[in-house]
C-alpha atoms as a PDB file:
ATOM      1  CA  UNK A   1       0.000   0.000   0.000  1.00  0.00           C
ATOM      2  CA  UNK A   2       1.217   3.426  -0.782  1.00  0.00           C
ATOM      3  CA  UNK A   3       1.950   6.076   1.688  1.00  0.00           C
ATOM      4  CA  UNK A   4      -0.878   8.531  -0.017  1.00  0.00           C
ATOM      5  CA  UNK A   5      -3.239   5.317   0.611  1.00  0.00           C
ATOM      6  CA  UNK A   6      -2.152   4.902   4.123  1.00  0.00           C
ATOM      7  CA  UNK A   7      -2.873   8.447   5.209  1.00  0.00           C
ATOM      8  CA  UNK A   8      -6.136   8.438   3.593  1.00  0.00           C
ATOM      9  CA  UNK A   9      -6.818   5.112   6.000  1.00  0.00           C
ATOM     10  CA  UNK A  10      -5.293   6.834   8.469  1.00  0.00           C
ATOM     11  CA  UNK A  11      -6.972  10.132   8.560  1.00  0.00           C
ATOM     12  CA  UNK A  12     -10.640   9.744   9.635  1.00  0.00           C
ATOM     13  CA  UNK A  13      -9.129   8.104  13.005  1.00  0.00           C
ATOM     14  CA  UNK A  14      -6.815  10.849  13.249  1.00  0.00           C
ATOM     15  CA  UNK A  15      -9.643  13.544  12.857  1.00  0.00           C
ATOM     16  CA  UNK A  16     -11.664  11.687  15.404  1.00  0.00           C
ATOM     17  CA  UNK A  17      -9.161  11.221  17.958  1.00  0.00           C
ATOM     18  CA  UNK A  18      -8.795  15.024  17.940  1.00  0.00           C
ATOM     19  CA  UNK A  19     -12.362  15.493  17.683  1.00  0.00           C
ATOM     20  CA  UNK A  20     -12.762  13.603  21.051  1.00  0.00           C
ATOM     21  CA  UNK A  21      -9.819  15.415  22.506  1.00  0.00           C
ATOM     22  CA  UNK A  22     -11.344  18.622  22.000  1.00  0.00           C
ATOM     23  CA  UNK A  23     -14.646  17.432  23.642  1.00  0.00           C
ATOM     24  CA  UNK A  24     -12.742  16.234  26.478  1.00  0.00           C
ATOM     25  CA  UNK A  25     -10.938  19.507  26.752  1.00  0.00           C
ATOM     26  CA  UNK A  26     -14.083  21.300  26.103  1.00  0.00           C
ATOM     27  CA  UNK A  27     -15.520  19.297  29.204  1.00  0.00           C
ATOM     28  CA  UNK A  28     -12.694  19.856  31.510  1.00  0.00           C
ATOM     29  CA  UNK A  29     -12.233  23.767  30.978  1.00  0.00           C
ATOM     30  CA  UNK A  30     -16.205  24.503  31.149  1.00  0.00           C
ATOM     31  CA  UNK A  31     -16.351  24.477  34.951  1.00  0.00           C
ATOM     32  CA  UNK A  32     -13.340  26.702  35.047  1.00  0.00           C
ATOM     33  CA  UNK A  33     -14.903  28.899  32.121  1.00  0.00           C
ATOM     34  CA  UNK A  34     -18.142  28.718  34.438  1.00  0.00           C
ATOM     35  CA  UNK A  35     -16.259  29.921  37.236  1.00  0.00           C
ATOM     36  CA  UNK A  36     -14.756  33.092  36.054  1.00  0.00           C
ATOM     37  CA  UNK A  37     -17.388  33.893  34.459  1.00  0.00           C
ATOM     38  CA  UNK A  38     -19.404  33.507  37.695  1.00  0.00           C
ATOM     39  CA  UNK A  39     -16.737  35.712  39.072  1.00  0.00           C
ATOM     40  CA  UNK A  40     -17.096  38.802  36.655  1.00  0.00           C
ATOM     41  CA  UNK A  41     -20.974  38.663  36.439  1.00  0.00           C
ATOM     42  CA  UNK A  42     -22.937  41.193  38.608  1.00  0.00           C
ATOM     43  CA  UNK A  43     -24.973  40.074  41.277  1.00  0.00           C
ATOM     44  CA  UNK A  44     -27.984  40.378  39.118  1.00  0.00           C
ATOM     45  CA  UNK A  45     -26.979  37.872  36.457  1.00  0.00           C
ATOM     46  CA  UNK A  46     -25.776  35.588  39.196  1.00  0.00           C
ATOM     47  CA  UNK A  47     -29.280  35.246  40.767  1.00  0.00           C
ATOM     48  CA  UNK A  48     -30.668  34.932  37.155  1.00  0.00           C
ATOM     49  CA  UNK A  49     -33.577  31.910  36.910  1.00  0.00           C
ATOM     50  CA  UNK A  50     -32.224  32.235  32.922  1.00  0.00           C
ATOM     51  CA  UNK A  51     -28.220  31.888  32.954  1.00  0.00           C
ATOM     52  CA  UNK A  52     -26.328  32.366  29.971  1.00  0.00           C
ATOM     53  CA  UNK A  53     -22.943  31.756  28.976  1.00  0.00           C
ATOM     54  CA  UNK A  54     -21.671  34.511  28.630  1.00  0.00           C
ATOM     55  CA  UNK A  55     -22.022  38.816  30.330  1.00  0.00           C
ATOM     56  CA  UNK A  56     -22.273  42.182  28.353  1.00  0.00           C
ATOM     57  CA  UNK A  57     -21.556  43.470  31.731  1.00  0.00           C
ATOM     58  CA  UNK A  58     -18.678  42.562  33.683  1.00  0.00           C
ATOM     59  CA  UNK A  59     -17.840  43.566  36.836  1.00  0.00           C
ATOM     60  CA  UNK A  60     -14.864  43.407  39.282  1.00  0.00           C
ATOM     61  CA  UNK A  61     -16.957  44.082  42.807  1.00  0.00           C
ATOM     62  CA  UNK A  62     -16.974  40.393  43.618  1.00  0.00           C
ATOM     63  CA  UNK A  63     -13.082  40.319  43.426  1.00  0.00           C
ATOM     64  CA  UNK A  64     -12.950  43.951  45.351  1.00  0.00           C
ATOM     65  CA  UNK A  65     -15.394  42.154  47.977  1.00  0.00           C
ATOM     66  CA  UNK A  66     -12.902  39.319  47.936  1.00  0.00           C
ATOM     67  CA  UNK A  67      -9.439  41.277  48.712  1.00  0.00           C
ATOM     68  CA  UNK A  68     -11.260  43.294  50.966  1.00  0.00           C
ATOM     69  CA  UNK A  69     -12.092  40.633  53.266  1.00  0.00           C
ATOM     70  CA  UNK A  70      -9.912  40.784  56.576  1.00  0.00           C
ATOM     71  CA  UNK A  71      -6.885  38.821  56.832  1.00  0.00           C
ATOM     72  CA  UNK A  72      -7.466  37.621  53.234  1.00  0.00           C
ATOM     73  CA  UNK A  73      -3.736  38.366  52.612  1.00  0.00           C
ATOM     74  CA  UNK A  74      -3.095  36.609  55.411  1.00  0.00           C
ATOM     75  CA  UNK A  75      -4.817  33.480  54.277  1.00  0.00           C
ATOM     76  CA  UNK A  76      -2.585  33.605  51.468  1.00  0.00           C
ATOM     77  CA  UNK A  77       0.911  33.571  52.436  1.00  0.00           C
ATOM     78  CA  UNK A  78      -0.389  30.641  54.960  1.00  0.00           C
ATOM     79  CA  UNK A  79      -1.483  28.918  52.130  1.00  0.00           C
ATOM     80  CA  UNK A  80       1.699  29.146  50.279  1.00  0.00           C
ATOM     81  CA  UNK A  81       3.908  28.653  53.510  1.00  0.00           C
ATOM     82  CA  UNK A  82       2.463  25.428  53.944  1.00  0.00           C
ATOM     83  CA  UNK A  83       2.011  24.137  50.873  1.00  0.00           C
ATOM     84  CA  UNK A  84       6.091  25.417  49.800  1.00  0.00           C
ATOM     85  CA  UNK A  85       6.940  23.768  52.836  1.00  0.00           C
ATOM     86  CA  UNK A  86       5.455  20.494  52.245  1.00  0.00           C
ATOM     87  CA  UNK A  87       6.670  20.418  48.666  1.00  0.00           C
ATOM     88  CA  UNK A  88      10.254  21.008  49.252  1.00  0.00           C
ATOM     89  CA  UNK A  89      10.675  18.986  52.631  1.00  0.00           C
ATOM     90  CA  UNK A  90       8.812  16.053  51.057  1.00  0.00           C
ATOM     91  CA  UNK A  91      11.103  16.414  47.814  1.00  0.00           C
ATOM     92  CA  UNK A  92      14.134  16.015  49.714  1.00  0.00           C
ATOM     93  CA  UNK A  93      12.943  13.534  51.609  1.00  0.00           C
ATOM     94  CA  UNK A  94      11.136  11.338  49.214  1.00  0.00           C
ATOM     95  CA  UNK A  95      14.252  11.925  47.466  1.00  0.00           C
ATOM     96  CA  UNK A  96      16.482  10.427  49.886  1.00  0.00           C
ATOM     97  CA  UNK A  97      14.486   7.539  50.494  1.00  0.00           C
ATOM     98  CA  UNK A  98      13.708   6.251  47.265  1.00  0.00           C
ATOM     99  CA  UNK A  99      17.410   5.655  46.498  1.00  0.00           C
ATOM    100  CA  UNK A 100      17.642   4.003  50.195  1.00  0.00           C
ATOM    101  CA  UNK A 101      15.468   1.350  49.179  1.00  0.00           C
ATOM    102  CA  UNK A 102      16.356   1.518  45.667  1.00  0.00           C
ATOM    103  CA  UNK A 103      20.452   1.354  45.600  1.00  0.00           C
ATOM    104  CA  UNK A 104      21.095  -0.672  49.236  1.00  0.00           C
ATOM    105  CA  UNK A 105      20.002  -4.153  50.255  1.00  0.00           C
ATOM    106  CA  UNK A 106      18.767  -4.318  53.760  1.00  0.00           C
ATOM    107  CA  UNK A 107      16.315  -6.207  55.974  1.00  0.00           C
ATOM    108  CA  UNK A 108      12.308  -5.545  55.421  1.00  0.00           C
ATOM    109  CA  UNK A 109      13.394  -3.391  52.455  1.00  0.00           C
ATOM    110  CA  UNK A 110      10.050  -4.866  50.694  1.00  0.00           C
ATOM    111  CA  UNK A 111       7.731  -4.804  53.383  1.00  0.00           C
ATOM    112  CA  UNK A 112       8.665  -1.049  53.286  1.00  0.00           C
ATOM    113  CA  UNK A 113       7.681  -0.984  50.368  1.00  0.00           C
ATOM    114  CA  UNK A 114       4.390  -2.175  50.730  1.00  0.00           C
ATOM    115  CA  UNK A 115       3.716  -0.250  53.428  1.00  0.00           C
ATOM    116  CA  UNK A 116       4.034   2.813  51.207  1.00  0.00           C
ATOM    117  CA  UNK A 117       1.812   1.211  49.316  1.00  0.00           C
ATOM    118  CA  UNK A 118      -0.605   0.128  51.907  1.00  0.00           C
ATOM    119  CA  UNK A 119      -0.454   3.743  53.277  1.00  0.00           C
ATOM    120  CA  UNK A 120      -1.886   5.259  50.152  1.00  0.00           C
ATOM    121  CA  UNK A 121      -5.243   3.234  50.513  1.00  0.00           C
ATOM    122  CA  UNK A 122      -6.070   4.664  54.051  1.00  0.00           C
ATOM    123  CA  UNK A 123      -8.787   6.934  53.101  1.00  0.00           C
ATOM    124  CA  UNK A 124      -7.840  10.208  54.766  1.00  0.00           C
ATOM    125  CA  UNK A 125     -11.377  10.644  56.383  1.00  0.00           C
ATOM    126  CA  UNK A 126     -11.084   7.710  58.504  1.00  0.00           C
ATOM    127  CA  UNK A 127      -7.331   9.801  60.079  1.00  0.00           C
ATOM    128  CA  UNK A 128      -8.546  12.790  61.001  1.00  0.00           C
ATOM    129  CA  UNK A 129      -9.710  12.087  64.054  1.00  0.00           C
ATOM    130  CA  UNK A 130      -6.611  10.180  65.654  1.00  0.00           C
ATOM    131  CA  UNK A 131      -4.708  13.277  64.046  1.00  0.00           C
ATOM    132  CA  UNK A 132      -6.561  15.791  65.628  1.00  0.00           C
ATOM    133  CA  UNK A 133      -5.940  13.713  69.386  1.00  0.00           C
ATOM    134  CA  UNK A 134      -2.183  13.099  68.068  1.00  0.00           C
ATOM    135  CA  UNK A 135      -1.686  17.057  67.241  1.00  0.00           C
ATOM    136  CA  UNK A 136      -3.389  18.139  70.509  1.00  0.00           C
ATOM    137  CA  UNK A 137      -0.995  16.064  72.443  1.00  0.00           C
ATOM    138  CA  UNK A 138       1.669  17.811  70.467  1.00  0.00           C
ATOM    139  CA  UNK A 139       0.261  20.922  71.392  1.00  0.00           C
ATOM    140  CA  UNK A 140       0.576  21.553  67.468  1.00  0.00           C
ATOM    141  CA  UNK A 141      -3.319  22.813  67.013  1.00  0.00           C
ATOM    142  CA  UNK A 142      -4.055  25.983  65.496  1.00  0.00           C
ATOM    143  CA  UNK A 143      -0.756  26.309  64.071  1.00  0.00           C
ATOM    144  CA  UNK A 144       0.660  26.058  60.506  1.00  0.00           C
ATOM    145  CA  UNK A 145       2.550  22.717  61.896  1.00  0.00           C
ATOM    146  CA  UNK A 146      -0.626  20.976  62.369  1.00  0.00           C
ATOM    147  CA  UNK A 147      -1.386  21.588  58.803  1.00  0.00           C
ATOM    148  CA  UNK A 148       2.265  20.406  57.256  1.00  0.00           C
ATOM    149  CA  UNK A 149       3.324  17.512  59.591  1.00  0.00           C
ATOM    150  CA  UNK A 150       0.058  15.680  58.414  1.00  0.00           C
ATOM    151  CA  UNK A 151       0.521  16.720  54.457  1.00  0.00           C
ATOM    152  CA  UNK A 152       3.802  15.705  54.777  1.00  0.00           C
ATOM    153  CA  UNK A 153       2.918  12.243  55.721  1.00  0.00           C
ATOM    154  CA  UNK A 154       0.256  11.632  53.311  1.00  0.00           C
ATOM    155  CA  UNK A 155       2.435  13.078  50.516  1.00  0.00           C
ATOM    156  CA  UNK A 156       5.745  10.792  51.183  1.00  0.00           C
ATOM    157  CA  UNK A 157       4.398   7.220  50.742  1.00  0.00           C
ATOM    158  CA  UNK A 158       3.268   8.092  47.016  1.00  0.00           C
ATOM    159  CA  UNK A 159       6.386  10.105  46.373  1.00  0.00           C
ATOM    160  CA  UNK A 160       9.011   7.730  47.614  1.00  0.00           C
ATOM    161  CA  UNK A 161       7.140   4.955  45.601  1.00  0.00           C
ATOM    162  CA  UNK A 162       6.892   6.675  42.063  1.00  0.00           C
ATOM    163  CA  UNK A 163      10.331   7.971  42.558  1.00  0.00           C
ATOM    164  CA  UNK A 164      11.818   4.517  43.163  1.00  0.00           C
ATOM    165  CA  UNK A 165      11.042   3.998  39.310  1.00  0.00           C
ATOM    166  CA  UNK A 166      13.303   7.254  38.737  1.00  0.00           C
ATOM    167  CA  UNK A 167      16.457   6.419  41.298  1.00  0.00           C
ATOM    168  CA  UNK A 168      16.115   2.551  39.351  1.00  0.00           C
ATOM    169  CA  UNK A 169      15.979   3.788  35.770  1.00  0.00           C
ATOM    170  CA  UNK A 170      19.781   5.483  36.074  1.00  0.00           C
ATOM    171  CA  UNK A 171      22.203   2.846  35.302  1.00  0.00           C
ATOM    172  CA  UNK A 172      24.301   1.279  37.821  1.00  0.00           C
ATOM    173  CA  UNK A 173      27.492   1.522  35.351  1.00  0.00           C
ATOM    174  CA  UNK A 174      27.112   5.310  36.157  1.00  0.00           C
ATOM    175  CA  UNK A 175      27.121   5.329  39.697  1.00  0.00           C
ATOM    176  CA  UNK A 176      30.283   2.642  39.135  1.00  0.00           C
ATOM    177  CA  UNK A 177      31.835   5.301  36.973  1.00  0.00           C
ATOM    178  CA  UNK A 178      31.444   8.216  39.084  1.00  0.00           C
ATOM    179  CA  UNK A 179      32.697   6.564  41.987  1.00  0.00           C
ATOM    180  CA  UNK A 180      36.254   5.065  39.399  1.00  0.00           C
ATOM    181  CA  UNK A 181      36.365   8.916  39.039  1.00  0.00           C
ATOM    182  CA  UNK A 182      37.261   9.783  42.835  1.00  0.00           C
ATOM    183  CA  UNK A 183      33.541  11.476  43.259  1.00  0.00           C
ATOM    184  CA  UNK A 184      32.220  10.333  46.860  1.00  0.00           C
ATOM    185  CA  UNK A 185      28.799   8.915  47.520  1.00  0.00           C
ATOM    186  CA  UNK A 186      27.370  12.388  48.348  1.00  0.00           C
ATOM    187  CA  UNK A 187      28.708  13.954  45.182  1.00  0.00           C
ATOM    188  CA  UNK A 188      27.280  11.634  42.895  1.00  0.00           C
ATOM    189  CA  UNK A 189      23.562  11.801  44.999  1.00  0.00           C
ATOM    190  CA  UNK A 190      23.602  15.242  44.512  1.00  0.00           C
ATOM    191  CA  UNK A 191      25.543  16.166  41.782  1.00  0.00           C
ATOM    192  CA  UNK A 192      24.656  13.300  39.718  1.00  0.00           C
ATOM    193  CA  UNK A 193      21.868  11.451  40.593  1.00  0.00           C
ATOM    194  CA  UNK A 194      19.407  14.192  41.777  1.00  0.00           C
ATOM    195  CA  UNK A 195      19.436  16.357  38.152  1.00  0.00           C
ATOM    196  CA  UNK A 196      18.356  13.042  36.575  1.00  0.00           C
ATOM    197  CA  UNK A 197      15.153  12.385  39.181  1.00  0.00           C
ATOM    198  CA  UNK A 198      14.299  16.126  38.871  1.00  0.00           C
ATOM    199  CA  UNK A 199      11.815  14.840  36.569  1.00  0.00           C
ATOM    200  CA  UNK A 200      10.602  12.521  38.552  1.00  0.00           C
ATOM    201  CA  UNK A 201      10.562  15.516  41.777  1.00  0.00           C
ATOM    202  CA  UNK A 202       8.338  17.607  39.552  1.00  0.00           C
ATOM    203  CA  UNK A 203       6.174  15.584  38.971  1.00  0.00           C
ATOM    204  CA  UNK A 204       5.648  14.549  42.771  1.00  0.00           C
ATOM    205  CA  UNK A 205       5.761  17.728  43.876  1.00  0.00           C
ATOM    206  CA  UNK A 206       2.462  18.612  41.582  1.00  0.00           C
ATOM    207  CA  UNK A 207       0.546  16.286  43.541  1.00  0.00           C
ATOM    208  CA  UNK A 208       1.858  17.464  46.838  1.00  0.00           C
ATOM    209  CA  UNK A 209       1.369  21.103  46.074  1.00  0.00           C
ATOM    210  CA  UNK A 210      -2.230  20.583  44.527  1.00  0.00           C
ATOM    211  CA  UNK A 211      -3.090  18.145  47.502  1.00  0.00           C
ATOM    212  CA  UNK A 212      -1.756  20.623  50.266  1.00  0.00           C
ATOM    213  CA  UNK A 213      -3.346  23.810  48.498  1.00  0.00           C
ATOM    214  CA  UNK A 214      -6.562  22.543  48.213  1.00  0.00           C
ATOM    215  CA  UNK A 215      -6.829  21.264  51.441  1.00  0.00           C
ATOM    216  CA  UNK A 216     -10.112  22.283  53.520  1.00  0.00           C
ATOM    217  CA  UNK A 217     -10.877  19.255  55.860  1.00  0.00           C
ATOM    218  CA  UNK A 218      -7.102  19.677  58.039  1.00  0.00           C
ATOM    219  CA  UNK A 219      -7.647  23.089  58.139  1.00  0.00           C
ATOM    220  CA  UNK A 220     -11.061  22.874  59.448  1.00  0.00           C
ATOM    221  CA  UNK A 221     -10.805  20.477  61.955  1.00  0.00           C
ATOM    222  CA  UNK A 222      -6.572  21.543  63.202  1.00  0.00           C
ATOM    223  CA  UNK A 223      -7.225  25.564  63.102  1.00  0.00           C
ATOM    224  CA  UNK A 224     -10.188  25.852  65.777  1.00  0.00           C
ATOM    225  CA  UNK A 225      -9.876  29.384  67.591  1.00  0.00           C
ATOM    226  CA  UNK A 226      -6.740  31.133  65.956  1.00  0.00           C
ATOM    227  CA  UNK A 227      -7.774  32.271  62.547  1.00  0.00           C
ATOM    228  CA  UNK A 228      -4.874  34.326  62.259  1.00  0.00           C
ATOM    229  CA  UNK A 229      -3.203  30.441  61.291  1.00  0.00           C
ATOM    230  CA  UNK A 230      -5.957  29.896  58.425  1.00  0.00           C
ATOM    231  CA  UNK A 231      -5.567  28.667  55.020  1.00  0.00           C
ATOM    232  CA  UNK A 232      -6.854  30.181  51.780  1.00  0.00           C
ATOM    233  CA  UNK A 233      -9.754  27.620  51.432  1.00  0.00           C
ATOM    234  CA  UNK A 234     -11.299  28.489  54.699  1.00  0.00           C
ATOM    235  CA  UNK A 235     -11.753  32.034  53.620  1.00  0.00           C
ATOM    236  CA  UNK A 236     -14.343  30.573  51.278  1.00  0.00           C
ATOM    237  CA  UNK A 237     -16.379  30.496  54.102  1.00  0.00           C
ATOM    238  CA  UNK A 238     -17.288  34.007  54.508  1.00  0.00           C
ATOM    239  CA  UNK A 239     -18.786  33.930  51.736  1.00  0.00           C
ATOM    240  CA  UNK A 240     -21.152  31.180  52.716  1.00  0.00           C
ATOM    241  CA  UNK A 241     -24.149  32.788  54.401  1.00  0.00           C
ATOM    242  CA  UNK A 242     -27.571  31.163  56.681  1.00  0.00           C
ATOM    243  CA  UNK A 243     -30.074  33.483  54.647  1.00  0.00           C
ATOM    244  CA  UNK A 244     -27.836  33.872  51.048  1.00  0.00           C
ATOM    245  CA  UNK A 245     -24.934  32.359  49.384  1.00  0.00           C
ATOM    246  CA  UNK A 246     -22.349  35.069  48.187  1.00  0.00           C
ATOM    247  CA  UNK A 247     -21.918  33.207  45.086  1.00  0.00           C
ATOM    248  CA  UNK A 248     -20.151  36.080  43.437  1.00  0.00           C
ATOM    249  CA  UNK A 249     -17.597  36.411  46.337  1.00  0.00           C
ATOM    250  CA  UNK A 250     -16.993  32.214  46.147  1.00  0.00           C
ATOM    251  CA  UNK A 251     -16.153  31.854  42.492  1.00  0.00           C
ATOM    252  CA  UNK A 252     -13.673  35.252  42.846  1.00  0.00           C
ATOM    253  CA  UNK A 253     -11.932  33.429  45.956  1.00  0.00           C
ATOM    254  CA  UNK A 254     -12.082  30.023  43.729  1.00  0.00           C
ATOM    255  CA  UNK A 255     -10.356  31.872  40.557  1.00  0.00           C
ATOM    256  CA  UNK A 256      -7.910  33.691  42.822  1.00  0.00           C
ATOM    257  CA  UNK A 257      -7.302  30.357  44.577  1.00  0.00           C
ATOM    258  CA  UNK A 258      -6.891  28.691  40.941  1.00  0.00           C
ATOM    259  CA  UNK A 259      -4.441  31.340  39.918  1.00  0.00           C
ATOM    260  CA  UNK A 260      -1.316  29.592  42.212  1.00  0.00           C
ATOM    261  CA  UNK A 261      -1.826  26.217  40.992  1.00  0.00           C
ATOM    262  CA  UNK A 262      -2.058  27.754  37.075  1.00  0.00           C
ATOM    263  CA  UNK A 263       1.113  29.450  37.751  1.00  0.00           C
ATOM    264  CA  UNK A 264       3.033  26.649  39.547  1.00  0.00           C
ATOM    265  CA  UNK A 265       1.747  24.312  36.100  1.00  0.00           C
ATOM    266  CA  UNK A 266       3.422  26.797  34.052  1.00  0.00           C
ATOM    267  CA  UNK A 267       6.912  26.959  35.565  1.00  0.00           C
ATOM    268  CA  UNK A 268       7.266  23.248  36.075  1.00  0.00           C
ATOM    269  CA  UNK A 269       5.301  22.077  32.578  1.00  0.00           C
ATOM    270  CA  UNK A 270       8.353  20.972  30.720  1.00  0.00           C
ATOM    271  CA  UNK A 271       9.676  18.657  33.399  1.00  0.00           C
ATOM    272  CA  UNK A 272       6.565  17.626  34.431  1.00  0.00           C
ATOM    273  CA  UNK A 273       6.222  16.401  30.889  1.00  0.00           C
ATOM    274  CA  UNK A 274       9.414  14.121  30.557  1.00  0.00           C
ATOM    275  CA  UNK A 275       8.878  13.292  34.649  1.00  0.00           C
ATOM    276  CA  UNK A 276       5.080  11.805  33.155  1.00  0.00           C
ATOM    277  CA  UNK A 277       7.388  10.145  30.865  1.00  0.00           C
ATOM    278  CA  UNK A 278       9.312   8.346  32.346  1.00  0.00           C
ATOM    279  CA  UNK A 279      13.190   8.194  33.550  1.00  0.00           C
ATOM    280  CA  UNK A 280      17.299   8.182  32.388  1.00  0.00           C
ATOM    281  CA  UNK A 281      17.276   5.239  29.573  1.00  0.00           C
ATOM    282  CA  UNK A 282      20.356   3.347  29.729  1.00  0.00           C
END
């Protein structure tokens, strides 16, 4: 068969495998569409009994209602202390790990694995509680520690585990080279070893940074009577009212909540990419 023939065979798949991509995209991006659109509408086309999809009138009051909420600032920099903080701490520390378990031989070295596997199926839910007692025996409540130590623990287990594919992927022959070369153990793990499970970091850290940002139930049931130590998502609650939802004032908070995350996706998109990928090919 010729090549002409075999992209005509090959072209109505093609056109509806990007025909379905675009519906899925479509589908994802409404509900963000939705929501800043929510956020520019005036109050009046909120409360609408006949929606549309679109506003002839926009309007920034919802956002000016948003940043003029006390301690909304606040809120902010809490959210991004914590959430920096859990990213970094359980970088370096998944980091670590996985080439513990990945480059040594030791006793119980697969049970610990499957505990990190294990660990990952405990609903969260069903830990808050003995947290909360754990925490208040810590004396750790209503602080930003009761908030990170938790994150930190739930974010490990699922780093260490996909990282082990990244610290297993680089070639023994080059940690045998390195080492021929005079470099010591701790120059090759850091000068060596971590650029090529950067990838793999990235792409960890995404989950830890969208899990940690997004966070609501820790910070409702660890930050009681100090608000001063609240995160971003529990200034949503203002906006939820007994007689009338502030529905204006939510989706503004939402988008500027969204705006982080977007940001963090564009600065680490490339290496989240070849992270996704996979590893070093020998």
């Amino acid at each position: 068969m010729s090549l002409p023939s075999l992209l005509r065979v090959r072209r109505p798949g093609r056109l509806a495998a990007e025909a379905a991509a675009l519906l899925i995209a479509a589908a994802v991006a409404f509900p963000l569409y939705w929501m800043v659109l929510s956020a520019i509408k005036p109050a009046g086309e909120i409360q609408s009994t006949h929606p549309r999809p679109w506003t002839l009138s926009p309007s920034l009051d919802s956002f000016r209602r948003v940043f003029q909420q006390q301690d909304f600032g606040r809120y902010f920099l809490n959210s991004l202390l914590v959430a920096g903080t859990v990213v970094i701490v359980s970088a370096l520390i998944a980091f670590l790990a996985a080439t513990a378990v990945t480059r040594f031989r030791f006793r119980f070295r697969t049970t610990l694995l499957i505990m990190f596997l294990v660990a990952q199926m405990v609903p969260v839910e069903a830990l808050t509680i003995p947290l909360f007692f754990l925490m208040r025996d810590f004396g750790q409540l209503n602080t930003l520690g009761s908030l990170i130590l938790p994150h930190l623990a739930f974010s490990l287990p699922f780093a260490i585990w996909m990282l082990r594919g990244f610290v297993k992927a680089v070639p023994d022959a080059l940690e045998e080279a390195a080492y021929i070369d005079g470099a010591s153990r701790a120059r090759f793990l850091w000068q060596i070893l971590f650029p090529l499970v950067f990838p793999g970091l990235v792409a960890t850290s995404v989950f830890s940074f969208i899990s940690t940002w997004n966070d609501f139930l820790f910070a409702k049931s660890f930050i009681i009577s100090d608000t001063s130590q609240s995160t971003l998502p529990m200034a949503l609650l203002v906006f939820f009212k007994p007689d009338e939802n502030d529905w204006g004032g939510i989706m503004a908070a939402s988008t500027v909540m969204t705006v982080p995350v977007l940001v963090f996706f564009v600065l680490v998109q490339r290496r989240l990419v070849s992270g996704l990928g996979g590893a070093v090919k020998d």
